[in-house]
Protein backbone atom coordinates (compact mmCIF):
# COMPACT_ATOMS: atom_id res chain seq x y z
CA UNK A 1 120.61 106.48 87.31
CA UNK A 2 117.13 107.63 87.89
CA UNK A 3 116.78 104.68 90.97
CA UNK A 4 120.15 105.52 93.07
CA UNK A 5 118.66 108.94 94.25
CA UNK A 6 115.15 107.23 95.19
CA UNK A 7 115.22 105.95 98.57
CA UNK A 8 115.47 108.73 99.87
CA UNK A 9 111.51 109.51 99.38
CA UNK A 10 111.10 107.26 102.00
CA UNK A 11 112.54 109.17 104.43
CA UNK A 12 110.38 111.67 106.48
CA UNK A 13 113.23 114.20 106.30
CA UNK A 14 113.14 113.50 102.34
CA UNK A 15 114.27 117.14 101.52
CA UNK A 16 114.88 120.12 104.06
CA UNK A 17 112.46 121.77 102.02
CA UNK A 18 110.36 124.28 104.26
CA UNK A 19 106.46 124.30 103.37
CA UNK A 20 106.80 128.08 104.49
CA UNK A 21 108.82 128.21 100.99
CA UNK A 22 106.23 127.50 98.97
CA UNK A 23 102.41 127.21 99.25
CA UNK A 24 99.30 125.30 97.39
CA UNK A 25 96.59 126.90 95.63
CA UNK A 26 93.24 124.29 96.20
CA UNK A 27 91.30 124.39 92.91
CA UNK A 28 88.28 122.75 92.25
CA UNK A 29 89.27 122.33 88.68
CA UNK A 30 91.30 120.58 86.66
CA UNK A 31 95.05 121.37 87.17
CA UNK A 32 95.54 121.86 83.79
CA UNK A 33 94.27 125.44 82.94
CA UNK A 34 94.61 124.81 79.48
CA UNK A 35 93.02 121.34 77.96
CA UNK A 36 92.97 122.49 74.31
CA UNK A 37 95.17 119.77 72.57
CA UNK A 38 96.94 122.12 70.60
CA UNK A 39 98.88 123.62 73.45
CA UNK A 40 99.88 120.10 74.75
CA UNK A 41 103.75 119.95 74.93
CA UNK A 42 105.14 116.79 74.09
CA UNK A 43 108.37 115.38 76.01
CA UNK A 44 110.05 115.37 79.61
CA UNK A 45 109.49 112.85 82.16
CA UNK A 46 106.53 113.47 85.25
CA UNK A 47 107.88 111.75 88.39
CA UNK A 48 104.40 110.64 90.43
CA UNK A 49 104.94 110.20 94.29
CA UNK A 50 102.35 107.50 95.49
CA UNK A 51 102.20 105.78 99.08
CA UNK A 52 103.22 101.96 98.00
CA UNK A 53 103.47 98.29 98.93
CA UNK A 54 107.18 97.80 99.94
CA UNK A 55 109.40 95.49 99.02
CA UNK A 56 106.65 93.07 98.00
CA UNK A 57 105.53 95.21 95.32
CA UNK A 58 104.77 93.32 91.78
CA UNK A 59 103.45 94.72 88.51
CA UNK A 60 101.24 91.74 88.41
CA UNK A 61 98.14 93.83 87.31
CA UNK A 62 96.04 91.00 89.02
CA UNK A 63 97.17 91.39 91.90
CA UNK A 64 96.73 95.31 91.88
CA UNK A 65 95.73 96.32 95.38
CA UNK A 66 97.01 99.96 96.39
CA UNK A 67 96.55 102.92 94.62
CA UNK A 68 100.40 103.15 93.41
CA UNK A 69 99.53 99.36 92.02
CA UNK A 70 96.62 100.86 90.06
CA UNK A 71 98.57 103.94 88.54
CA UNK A 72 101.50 101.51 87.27
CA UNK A 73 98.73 98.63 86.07
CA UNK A 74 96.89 101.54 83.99
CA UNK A 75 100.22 102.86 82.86
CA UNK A 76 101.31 99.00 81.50
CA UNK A 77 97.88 97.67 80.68
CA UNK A 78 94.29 98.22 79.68
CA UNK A 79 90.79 96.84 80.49
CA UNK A 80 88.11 96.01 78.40
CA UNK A 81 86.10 98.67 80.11
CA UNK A 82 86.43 101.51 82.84
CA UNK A 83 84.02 104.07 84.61
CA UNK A 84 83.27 107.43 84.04
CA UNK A 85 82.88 110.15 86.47
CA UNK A 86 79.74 109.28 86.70
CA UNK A 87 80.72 105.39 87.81
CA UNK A 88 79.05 104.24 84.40
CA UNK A 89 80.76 101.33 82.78
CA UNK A 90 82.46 103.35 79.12
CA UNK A 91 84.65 101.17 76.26
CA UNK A 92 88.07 100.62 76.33
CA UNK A 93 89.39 97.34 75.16
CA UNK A 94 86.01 96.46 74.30
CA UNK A 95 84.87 98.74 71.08
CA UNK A 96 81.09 97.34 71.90
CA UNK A 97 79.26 94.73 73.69
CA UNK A 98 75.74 93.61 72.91
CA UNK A 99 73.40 91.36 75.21
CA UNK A 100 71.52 88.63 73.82
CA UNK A 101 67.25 89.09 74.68
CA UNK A 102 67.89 87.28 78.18
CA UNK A 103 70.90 89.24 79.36
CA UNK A 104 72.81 85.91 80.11
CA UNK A 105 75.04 86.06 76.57
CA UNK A 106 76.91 88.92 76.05
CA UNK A 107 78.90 89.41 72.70
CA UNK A 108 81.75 92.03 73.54
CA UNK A 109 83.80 92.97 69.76
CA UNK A 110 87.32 94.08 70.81
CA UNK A 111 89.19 97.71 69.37
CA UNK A 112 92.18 97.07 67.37
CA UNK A 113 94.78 97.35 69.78
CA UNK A 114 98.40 96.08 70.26
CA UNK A 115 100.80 94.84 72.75
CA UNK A 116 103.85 96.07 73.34
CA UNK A 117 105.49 93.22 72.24
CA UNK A 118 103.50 94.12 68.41
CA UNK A 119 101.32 91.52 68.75
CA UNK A 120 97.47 91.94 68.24
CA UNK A 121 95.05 92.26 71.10
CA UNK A 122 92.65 88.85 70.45
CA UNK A 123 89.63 87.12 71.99
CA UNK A 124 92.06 84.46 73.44
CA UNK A 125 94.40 87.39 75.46
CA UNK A 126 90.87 88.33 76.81
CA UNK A 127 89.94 84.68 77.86
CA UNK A 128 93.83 83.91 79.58
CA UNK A 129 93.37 86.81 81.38
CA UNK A 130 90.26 86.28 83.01
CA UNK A 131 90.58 82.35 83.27
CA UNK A 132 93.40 83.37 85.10
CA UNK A 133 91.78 85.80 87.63
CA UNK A 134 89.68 83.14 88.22
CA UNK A 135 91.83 80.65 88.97
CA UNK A 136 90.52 78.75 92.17
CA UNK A 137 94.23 78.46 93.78
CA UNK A 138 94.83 82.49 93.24
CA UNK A 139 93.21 85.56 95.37
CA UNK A 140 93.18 87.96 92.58
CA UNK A 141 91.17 91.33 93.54
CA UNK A 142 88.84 90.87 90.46
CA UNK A 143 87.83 87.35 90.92
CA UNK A 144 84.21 88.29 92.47
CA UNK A 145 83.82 90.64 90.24
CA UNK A 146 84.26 88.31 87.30
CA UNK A 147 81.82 85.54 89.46
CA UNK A 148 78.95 85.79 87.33
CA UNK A 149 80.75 84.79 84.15
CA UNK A 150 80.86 81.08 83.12
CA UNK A 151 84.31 80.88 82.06
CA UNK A 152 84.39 77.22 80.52
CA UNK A 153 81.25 77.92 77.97
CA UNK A 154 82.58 81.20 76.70
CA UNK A 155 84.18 81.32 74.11
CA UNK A 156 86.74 83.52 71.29
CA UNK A 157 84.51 83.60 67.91
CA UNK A 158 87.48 84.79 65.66
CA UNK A 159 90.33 87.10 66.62
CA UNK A 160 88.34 90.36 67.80
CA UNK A 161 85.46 88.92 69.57
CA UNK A 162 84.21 87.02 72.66
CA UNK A 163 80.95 85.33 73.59
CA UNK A 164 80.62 85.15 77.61
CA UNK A 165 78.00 83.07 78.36
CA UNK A 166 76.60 84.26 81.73
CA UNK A 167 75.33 82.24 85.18
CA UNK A 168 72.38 84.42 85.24
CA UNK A 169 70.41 87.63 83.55
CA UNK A 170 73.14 90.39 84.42
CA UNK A 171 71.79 94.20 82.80
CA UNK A 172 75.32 95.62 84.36
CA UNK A 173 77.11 93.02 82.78
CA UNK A 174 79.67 96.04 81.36
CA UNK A 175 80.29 96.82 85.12
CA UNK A 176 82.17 93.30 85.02
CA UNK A 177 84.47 94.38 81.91
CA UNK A 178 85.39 97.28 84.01
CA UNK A 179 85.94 95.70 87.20
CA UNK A 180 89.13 96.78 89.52
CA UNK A 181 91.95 94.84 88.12
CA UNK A 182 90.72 92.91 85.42
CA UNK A 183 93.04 93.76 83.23
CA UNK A 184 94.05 91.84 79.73
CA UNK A 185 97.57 90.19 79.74
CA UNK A 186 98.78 88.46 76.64
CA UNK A 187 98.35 84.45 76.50
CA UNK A 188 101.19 83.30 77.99
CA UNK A 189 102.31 86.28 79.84
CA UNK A 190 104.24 85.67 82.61
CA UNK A 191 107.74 86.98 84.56
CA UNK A 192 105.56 90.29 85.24
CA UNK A 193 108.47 92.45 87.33
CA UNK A 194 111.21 91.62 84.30
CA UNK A 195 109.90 92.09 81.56
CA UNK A 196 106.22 92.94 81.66
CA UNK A 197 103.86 93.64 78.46
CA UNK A 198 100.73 95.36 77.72
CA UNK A 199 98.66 97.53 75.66
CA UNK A 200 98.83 100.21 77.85
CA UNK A 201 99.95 104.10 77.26
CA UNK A 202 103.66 103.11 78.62
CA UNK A 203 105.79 100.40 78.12
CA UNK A 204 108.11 98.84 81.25
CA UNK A 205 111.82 100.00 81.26
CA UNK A 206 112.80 99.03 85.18
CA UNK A 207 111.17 98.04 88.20
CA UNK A 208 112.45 98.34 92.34
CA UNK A 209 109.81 97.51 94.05
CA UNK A 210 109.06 99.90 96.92
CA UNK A 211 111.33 102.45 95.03
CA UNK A 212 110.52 103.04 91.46
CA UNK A 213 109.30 102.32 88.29
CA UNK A 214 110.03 103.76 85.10
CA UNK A 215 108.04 103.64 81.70
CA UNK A 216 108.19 104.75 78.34
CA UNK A 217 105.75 106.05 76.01
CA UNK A 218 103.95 103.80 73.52
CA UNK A 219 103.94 105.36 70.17
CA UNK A 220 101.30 102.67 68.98
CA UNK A 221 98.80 103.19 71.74
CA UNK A 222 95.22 102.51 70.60
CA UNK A 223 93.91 105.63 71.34
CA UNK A 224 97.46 107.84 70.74
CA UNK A 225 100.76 108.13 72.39
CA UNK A 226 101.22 109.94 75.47
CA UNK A 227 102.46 113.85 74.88
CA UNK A 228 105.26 112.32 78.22
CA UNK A 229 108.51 110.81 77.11
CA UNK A 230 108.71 109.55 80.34
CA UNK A 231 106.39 108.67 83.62
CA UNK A 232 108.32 107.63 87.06
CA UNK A 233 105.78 106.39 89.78
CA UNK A 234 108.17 107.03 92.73
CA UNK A 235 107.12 105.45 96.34
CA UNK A 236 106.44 108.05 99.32
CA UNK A 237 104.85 106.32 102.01
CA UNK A 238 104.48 109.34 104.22
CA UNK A 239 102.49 112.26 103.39
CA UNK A 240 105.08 115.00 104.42
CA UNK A 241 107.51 113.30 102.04
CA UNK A 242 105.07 113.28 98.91
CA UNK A 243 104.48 116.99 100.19
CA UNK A 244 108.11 117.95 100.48
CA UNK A 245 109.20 116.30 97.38
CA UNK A 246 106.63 118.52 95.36
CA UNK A 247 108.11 121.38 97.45
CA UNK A 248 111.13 120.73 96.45
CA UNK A 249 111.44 119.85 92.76
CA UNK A 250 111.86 116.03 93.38
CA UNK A 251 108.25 115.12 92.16
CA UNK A 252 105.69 116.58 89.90
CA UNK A 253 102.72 114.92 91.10
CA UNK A 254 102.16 113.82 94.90
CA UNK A 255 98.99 111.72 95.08
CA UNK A 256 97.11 111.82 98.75
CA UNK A 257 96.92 114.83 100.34
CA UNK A 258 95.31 115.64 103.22
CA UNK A 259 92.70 119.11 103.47
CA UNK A 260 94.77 120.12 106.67
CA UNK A 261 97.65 120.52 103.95
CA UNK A 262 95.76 121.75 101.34
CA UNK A 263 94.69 124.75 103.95
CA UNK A 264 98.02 125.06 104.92
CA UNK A 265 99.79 126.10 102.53
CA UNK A 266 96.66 127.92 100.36
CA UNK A 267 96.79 130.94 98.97
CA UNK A 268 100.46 131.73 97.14
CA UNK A 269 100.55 129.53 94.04
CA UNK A 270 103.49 127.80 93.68
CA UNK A 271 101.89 124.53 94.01
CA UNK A 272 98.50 123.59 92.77
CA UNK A 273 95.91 120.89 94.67
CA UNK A 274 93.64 119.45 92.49
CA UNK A 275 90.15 117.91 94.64
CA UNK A 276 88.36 114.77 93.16
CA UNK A 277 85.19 115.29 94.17
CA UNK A 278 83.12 112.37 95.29
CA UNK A 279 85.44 110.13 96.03
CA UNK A 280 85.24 108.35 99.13
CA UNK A 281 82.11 107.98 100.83
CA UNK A 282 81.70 108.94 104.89
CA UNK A 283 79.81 106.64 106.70
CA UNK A 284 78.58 105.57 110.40
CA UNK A 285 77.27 101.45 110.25
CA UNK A 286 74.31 100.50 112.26
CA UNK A 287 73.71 96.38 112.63
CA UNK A 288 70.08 96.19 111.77
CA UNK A 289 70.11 92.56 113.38
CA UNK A 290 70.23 93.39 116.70
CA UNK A 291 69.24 95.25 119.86
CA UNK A 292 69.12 98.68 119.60
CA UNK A 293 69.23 98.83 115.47
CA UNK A 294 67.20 96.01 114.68
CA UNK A 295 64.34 98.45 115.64
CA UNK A 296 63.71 100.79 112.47
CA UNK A 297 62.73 103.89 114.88
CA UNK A 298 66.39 104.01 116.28
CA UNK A 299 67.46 104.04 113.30
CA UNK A 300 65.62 107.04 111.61
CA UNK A 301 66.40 108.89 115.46
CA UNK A 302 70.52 108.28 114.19
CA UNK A 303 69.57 109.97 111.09
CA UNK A 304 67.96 112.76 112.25
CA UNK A 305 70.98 113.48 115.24
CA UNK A 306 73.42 113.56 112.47
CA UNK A 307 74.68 117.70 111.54
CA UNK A 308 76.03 116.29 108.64
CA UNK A 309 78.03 119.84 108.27
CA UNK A 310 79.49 119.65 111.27
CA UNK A 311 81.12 116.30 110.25
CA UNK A 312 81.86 117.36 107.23
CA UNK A 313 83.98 120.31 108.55
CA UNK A 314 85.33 118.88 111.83
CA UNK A 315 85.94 115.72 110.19
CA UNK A 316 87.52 116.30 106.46
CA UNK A 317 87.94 120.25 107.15
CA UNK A 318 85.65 121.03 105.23
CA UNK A 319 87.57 119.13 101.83
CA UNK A 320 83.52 117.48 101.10
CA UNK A 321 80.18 117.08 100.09
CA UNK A 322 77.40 116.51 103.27
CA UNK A 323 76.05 113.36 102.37
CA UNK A 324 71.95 111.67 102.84
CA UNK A 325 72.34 108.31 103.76
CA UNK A 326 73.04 107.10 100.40
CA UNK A 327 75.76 105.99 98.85
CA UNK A 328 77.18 107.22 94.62
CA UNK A 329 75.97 110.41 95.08
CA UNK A 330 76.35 112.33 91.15
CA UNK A 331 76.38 108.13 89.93
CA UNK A 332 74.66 106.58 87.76
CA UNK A 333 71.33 105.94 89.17
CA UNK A 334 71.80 107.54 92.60
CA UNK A 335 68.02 109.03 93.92
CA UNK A 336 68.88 112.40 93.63
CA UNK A 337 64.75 113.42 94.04
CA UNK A 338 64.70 112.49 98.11
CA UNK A 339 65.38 115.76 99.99
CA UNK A 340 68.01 116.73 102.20
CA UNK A 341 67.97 114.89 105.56
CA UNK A 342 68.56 117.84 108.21
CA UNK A 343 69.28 117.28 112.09
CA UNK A 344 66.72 117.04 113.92
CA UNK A 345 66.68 116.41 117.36
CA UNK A 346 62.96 116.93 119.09
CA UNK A 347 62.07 114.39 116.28
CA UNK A 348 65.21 111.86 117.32
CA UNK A 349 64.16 111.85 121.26
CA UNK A 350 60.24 110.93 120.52
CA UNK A 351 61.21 108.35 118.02
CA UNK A 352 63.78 106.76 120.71
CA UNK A 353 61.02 107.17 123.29
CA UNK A 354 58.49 105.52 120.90
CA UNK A 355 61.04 102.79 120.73
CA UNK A 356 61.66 102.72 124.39
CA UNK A 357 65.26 103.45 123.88
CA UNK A 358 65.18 106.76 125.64
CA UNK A 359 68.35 106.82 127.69
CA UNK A 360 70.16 104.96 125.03
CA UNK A 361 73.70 103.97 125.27
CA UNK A 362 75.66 102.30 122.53
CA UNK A 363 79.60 101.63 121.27
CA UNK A 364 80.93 103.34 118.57
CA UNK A 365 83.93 101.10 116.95
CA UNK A 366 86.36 103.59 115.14
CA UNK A 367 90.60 103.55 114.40
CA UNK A 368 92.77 105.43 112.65
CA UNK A 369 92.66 103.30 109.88
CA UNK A 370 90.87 105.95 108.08
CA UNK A 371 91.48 109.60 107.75
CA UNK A 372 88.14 111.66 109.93
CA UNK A 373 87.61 108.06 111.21
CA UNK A 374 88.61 109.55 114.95
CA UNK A 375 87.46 112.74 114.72
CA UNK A 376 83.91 111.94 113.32
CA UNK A 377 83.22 109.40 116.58
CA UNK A 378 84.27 112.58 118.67
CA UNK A 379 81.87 114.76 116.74
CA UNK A 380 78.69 112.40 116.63
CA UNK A 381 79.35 111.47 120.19
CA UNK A 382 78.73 114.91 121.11
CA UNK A 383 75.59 115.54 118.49
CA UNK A 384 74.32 112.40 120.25
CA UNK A 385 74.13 113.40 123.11
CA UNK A 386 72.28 116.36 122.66
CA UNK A 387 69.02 113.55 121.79
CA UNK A 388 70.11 112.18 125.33
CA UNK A 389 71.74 109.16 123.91
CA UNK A 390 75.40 108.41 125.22
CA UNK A 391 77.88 107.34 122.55
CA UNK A 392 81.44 105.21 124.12
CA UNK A 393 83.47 105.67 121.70
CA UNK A 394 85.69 102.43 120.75
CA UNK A 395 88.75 102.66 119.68
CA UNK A 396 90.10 99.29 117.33
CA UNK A 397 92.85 98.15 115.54
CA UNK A 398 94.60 99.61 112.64
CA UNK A 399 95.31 96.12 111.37
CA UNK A 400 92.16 94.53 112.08
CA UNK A 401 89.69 97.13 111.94
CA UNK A 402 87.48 96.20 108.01
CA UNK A 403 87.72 92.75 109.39
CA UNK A 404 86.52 93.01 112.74
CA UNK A 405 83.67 95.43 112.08
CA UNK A 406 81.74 92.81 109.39
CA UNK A 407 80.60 90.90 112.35
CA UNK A 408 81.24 92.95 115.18
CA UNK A 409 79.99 95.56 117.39
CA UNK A 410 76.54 97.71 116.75
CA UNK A 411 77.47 100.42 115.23
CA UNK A 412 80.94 102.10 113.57
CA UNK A 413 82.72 103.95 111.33
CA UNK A 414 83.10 103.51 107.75
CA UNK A 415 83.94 104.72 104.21
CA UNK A 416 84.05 103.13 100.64
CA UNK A 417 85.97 104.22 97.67
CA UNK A 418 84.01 104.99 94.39
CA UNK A 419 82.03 101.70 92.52
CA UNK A 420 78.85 102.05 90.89
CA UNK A 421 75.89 101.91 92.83
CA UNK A 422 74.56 98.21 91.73
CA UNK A 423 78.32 97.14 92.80
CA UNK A 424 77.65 98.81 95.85
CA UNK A 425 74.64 97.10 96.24
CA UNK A 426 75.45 93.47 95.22
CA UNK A 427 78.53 93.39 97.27
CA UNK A 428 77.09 95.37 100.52
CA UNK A 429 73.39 94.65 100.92
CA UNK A 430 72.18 91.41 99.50
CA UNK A 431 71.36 88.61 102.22
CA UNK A 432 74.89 86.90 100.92
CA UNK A 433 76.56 89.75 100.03
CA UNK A 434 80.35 88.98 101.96
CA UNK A 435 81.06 92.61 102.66
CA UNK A 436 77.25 93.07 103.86
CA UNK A 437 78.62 95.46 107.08
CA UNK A 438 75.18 96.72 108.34
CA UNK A 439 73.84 93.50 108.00
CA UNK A 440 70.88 94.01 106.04
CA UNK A 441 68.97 90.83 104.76
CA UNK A 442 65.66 90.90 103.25
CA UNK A 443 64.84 88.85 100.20
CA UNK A 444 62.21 91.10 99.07
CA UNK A 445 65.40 93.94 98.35
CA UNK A 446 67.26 90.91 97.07
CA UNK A 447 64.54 89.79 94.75
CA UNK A 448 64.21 93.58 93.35
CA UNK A 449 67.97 93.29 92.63
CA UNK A 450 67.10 90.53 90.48
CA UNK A 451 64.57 92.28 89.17
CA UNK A 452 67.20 95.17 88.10
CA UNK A 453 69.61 92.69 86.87
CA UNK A 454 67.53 90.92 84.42
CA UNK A 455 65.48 94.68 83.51
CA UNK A 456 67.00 95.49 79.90
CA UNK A 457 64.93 98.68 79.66
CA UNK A 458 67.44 101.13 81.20
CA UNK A 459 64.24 103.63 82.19
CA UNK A 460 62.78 100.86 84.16
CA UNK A 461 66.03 99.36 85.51
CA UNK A 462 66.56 103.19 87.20
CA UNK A 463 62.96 102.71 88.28
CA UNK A 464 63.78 99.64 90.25
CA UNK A 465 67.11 101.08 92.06
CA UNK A 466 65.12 104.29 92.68
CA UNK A 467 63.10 102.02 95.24
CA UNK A 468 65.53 100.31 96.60
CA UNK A 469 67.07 103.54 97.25
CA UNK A 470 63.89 104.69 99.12
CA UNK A 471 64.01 101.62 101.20
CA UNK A 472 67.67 102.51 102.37
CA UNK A 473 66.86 106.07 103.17
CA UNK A 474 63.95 105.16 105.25
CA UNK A 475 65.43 102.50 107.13
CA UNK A 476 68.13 101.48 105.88
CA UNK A 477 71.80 101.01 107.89
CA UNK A 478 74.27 103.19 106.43
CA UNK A 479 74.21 106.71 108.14
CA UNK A 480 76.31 108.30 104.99
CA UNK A 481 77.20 111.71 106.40
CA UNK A 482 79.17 112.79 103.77
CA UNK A 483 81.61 112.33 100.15
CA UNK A 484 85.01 113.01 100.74
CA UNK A 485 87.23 114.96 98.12
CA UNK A 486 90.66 112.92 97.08
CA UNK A 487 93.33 115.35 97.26
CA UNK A 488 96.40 115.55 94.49
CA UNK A 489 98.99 118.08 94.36
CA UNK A 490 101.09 119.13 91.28
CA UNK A 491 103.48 121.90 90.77
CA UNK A 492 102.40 124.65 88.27
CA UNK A 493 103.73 123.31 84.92
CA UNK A 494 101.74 119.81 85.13
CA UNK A 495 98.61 120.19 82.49
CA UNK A 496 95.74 117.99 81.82
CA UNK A 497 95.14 116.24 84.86
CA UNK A 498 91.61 115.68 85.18
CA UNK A 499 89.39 116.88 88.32
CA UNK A 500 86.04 115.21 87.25
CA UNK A 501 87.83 111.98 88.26
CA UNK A 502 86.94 110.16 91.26
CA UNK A 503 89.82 108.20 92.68
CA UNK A 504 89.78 104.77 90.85
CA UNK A 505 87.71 105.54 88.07
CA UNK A 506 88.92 105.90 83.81
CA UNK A 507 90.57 109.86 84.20
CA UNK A 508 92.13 109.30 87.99
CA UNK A 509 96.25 108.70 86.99
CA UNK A 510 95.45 109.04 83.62
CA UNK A 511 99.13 109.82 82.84
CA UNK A 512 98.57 109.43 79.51
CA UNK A 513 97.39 112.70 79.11
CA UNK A 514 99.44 114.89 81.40
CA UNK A 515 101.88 117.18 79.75
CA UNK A 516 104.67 119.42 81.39
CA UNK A 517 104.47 122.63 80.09
């Protein structure tokens, strides 16, 4: 039944639902109101609208790619680890792990926890499943992330514990255990869109892929069964049919927003938007390799042009945090002690003459890949040229656009989802990093990394990314203007979904502890 009424949301014209009807209150809080567990209300089914994948959707939680992917993979299964609001690795799975004195063996003692099938989460489920991200012939999403882990000399000692035996000192190691889907699977798991099983909240009842999937609640979930009967992850690939559905009745959740919606339809209450702070990180990209960034003047002078405030309203109306040029800000480790960068453009025009780059003109590669993506390029174009530097604006592919801008062009736009900041780090600024977009190689940063890594005094470790931090603010390539809120709406009876949540981390789509009231 609950799949014939479904396609539908994939229609624009999905309900003739006016937004004139009904309006959305944006509060920086949790949706909830109420969190105290004793007013939960157990039962009813939450239907979630999430943009999706299509017909080639799986539930394959290694191959989890799009946001809808991640909400049904966290619905089915569980990872040994997840981060915090504060992008800090916490347990899951995993009920500890303890390094060895050289960081390279990590012992990691596993919760007791069951499949849906009844069967016993072991040290063997956790070996399959990570042998099998890392299978050579596969692209799983998590196989990088699981790169530093010798996979043939680990090993299960007994049922509830595994030793990983590491390729080199790795402090973060935890950040691996909570990698973006590295999920456990049971040992032998296979026919994933039939008959799929986890240890997750919800177990699988049916599957259309670009449609709908249904699950149930797990009464023997490790850490307690959901207060939902039911959770429906229905696909909505257009934002006016995720926002029309909430309008009218057809969904409880609509995941996605955008702020011109959220200030659209503000003020009246029947519908309540609930902002993830942090969550996506605003950036411009300079190539430090070449003519004009490879000179460090030009870049400070791009720092100091930037009204970060003026991008951050013009760009994400307002729905942000003004950024200063570095990246986790509120994470784990982030230099919060450098002060505010501020625009300032007498100081811009002498460093550019200092550099002999005074009537400066450079290409800024944008698309609408990205929401702001256009609109910032317009904006810092015209705060540009204010230092006397002209700014063509480039406009590139939606289909090619992350590709393209790794090796080309001098300087463009960019944003990153949440990660913690040695992930973002060891994937964007080390001299083989593969994502490294602003091109920065020096091995004296890469040999402080190594320095962090193998640092097992936590107070010392934060001492190390504190200069490395330093480095990037003084001359480093990322012009991070600003953090991005993720936008969710809900109607008014949804509780306990979590605000202090940034989009991918261990509260974002925790279904598990929604309740309809």
């Amino acid at each position: 039944m609950h799949d014939e009424r479904l396609p539908g949301l994939r229609r624009r014209g999905f309900l003739a639902a006016t937004a004139g009807a009904a309006a959305l209150t944006v509060v920086g809080c949790d949706s909830s109101g109420d969190t105290d567990p004793k007013n939960t209300r157990r039962g009813g089914r939450l239907r979630a609208a999430f943009a999706g994948g299509g017909a080639s959707e799986t539930l394959d939680p290694h191959k989890a790619n799009l946001f809808a992917d991640a909400a049904r993979a966290k619905a089915l299964y569980d990872k040994l680890a997840d981060f915090g609001a504060d992008l800090s690795a916490r347990p899951r799975l995993a009920e500890k792990w303890e390094p060895n004195k050289g960081l390279d063996r990590w012992r990691v003692t596993l919760r007791q926890a069951t499949f849906h099938n009844g069967k016993p989460v072991t040290a063997r489920d956790v070996l399959h499943s990570y042998r099998r991200i890392a299978d050579p012939k596969q692209a799983f999403r998590a196989k990088a992330s699981l790169e530093p882990i010798d996979l043939d000399a680990s090993r299960a000692v007994g049922e509830r514990s595994v030793e990983f035996v590491l390729k080199r000192p790795t402090a973060e190691f935890p950040n691996v255990l909570a990698a973006f889907g590295a999920y456990i699977v049971p040992e032998g798991a296979g026919d994933f869109d039939r008959r799929p099983i986890g240890s997750g909240p919800f177990r699988f009842v049916s599957f259309a892929p670009g449609r709908s999937a249904l699950f149930r609640r797990f009464d023997d979930y490790w850490e307690g069964a959901p207060h939902l009967d039911e959770l429906e992850i229905v696909v909505a690939n257009e934002e006016s049919a995720r926002v029309n559905a909430l309008l009218g009745g057809q969904v409880e959740y609509a995941h996605e927003l955008n702020p011109t919606t959220a200030r659209a339809h503000q003020g009246r209450g029947q519908i309540e938007m609930v902002r993830l702070r942090g969550s996506a990180m605003q950036a411009f990209c300079m190539k430090t390799d070449r003519p004009p960034f490879d000179d460090k003047r030009v870049r400070e002078a791009f720092f100091l042009i930037a009204d970060r405030k003026e991008l951050v309203d013009g760009a994400l109306s307002g729905a942000g945090q003004i950024g200063n040029d570095l990246f986790g800000m509120g994470y784990e480790y982030y230099a919060d002690s450098l002060p505010q960068r501020t625009q300032d453009l007498d100081r811009a025009r002498a460093l550019l003459k200092k550099a002999g780059a005074e009537k400066l003109r450079v290409s800024l590669d944008t698309s609408a890949v990205a929401a702001g993506f256009t609109e910032a390029a317009g904006i810092f174009r015209d705060q540009a040229a204010k230092a006397g530097v002209t700014v063509d604006v480039r406009m590139g592919s939606k289909d090619s656009y992350w590709s393209d801008i790794l090796d080309s062009g001098t300087l463009c736009c960019y944003r990153s989802g949440a990660m913690p900041i040695e992930a973002h780090i060891s994937q964007r600024l080390l001299t083989d990093s593969t994502t490294n977009a602003t091109h920065w190689r020096h091995a004296d940063f890469d040999a402080l990394y190594r320095q962090a890594q193998s640092t097992r005094d936590k107070t010392e470790r934060a001492a190390l990314y504190e200069r490395m931090q330093r480095r990037l603010y003084a001359e480093g390539g990322f012009l991070i203007w600003g953090f991005a809120d993720w936008i969710i709406g809900t109607v008014k009876n949804v509780k306990g979904v979590e605000a202090n949540a940034p989009a991918n981390t261990l509260d974002w789509a925790r279904f598990d502890k929604v309740w309809l009231a």
